[in-house]
C-alpha atoms as a PDB file:
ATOM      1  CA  UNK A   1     -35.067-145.533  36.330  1.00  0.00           C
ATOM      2  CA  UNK A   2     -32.805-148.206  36.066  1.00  0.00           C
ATOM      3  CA  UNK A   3     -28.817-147.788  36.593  1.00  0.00           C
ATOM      4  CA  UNK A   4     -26.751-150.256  34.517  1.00  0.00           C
ATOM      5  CA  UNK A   5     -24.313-150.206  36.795  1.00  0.00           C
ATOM      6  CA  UNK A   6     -26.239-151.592  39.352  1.00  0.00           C
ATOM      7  CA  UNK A   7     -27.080-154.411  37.595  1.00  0.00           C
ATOM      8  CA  UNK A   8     -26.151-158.262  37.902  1.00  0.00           C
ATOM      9  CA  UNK A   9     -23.160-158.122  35.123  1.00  0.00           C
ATOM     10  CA  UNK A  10     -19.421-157.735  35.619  1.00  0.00           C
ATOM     11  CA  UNK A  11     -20.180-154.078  35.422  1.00  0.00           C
ATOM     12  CA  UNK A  12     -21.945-154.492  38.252  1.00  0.00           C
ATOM     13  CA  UNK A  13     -19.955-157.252  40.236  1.00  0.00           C
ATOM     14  CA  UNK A  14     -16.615-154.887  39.730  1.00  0.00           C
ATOM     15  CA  UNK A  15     -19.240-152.002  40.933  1.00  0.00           C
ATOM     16  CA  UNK A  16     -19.986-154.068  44.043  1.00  0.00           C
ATOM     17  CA  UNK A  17     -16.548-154.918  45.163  1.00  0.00           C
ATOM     18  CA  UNK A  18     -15.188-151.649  44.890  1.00  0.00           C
ATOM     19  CA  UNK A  19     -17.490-150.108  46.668  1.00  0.00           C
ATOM     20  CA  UNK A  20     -16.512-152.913  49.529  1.00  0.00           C
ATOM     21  CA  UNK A  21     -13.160-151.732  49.203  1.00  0.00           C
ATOM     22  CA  UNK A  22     -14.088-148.215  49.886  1.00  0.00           C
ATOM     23  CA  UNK A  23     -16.170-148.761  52.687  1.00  0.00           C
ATOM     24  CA  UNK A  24     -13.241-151.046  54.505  1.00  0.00           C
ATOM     25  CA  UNK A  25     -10.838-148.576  53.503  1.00  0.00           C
ATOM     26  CA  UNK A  26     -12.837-146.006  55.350  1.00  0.00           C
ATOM     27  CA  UNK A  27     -13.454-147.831  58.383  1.00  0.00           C
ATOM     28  CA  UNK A  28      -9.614-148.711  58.952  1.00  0.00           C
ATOM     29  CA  UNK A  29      -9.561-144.722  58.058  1.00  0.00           C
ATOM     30  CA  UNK A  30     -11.671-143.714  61.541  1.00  0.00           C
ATOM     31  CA  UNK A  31     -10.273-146.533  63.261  1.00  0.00           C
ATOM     32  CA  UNK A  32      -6.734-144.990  62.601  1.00  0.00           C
ATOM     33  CA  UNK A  33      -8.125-141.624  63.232  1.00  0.00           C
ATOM     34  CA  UNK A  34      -9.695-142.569  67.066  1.00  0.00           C
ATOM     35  CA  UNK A  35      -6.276-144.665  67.821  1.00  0.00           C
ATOM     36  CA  UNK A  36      -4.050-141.329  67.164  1.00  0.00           C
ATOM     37  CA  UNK A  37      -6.708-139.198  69.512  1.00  0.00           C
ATOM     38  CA  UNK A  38      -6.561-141.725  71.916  1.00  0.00           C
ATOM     39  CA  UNK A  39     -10.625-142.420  71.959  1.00  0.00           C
ATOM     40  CA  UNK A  40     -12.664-144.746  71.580  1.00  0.00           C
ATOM     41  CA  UNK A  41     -16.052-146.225  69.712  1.00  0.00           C
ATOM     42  CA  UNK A  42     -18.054-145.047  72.968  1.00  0.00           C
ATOM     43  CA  UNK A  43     -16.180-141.745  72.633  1.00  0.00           C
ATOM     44  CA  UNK A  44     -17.118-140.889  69.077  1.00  0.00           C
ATOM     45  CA  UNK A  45     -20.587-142.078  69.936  1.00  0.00           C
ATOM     46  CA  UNK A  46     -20.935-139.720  72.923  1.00  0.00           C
ATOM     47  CA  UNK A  47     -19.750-137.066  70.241  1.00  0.00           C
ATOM     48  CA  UNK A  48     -21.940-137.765  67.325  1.00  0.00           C
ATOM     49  CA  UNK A  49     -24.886-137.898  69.971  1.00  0.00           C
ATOM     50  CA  UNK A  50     -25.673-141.509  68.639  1.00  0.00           C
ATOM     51  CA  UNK A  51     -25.302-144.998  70.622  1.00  0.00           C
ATOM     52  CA  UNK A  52     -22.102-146.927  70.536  1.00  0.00           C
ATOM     53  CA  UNK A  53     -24.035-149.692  68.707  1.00  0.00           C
ATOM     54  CA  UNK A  54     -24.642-147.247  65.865  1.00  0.00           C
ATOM     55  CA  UNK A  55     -20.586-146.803  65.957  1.00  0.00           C
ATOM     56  CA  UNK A  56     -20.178-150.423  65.769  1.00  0.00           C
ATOM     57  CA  UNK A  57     -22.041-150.833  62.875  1.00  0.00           C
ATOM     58  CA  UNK A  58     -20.592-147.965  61.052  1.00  0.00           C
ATOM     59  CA  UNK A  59     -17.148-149.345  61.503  1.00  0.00           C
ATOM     60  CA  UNK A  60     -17.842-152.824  61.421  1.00  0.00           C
ATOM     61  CA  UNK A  61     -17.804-153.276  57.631  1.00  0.00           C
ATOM     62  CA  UNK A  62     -21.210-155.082  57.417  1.00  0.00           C
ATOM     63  CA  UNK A  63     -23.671-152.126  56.567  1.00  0.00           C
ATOM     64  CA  UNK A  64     -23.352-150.274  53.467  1.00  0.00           C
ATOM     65  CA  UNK A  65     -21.677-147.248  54.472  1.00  0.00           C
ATOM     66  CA  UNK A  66     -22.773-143.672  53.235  1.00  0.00           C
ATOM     67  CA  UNK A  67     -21.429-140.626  52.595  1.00  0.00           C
ATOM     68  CA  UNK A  68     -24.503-139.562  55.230  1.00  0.00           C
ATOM     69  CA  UNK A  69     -22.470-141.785  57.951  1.00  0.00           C
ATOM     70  CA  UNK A  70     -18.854-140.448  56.661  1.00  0.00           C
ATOM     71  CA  UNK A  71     -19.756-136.982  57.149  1.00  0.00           C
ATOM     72  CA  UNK A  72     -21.317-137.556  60.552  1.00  0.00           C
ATOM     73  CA  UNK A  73     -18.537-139.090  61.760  1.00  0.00           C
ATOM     74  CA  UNK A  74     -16.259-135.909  60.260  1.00  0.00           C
ATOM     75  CA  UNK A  75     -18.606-133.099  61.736  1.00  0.00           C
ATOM     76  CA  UNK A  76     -18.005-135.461  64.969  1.00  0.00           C
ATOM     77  CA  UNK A  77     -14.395-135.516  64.844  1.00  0.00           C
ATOM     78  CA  UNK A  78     -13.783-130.991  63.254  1.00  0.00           C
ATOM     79  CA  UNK A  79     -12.434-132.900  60.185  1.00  0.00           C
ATOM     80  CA  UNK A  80     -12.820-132.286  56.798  1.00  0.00           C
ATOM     81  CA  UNK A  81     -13.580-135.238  54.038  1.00  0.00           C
ATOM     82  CA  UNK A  82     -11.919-135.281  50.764  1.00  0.00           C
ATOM     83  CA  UNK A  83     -12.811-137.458  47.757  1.00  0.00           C
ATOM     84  CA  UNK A  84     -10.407-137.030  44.158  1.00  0.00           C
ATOM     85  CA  UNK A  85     -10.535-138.981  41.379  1.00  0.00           C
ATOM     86  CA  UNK A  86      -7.476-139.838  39.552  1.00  0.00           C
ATOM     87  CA  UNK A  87      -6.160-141.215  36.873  1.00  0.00           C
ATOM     88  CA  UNK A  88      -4.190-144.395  37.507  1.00  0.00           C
ATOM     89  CA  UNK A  89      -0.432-144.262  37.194  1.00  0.00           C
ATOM     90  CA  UNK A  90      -0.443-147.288  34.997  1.00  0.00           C
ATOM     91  CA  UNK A  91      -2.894-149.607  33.330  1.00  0.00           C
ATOM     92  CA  UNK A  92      -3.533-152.619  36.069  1.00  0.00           C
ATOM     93  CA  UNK A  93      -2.395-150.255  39.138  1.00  0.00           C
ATOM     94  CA  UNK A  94      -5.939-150.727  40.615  1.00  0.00           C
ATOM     95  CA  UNK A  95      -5.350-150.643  43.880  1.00  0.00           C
ATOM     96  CA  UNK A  96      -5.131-148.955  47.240  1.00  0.00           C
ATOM     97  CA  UNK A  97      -2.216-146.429  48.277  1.00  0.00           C
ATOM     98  CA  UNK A  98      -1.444-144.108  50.321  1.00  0.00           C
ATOM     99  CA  UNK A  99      -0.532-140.558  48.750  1.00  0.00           C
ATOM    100  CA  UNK A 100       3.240-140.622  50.213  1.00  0.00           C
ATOM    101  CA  UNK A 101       3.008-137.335  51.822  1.00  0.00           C
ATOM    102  CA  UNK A 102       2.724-138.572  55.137  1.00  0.00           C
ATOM    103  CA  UNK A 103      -0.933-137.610  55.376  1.00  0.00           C
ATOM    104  CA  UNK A 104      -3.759-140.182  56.445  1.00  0.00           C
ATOM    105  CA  UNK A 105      -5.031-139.934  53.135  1.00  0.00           C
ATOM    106  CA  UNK A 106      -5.563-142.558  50.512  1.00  0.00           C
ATOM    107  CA  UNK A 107      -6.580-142.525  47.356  1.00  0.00           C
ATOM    108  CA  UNK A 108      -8.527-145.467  45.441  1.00  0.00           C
ATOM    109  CA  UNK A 109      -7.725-145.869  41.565  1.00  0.00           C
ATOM    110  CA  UNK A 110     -10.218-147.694  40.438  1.00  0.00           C
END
């Protein structure tokens, strides 16, 4: 079955780099997370019951990161994920924000 999305076009490209976006967004996301409980990649390793080299290359940006890893890294840390779609406030905001509530959530408009 083929995905046209996934494909080699701007569709595709735009698909691609938001997806980047997401995944870096995320990572900064844990790596906030671990700095405000005061632990560290070894730490959430020891938790998840996986080596700190597995840690590494969930927050290091460089592997595709899945929802698999997010949610293992939430069960890890008692936390809950939460994904929204929105609309986007205006056409060309396409970018990353926080929500203003003073939460540690951000959402991506796409």
């Amino acid at each position: 079955m083929s995905v046209p999305w996934k494909g080699k076009g701007s569709k595709g490209e735009a698909a691609d780099c938001a997806g980047a976006r997401l995944a870096r967004q995320a990572t900064v996301e844990v790596a906030g997370l671990l700095g405000k409980r005061d632990m560290s990649r070894a730490d959430l390793a020891r938790l998840m019951d996986v080596s700190p080299g597995r840690v590494s290359q969930i927050l290091s940006g460089d592997e595709n990161l899945t929802l698999r890893s997010l949610a293992a890294v939430a069960e890890a840390l008692d936390l809950d994920i939460k994904i929204s779609f929105v609309e986007p406030k205006e056409e060309g905001a396409r970018r990353t924000r926080g929500l203003g509530d003073g939460s540690d959530a951000f959402v991506y408009a796409p």
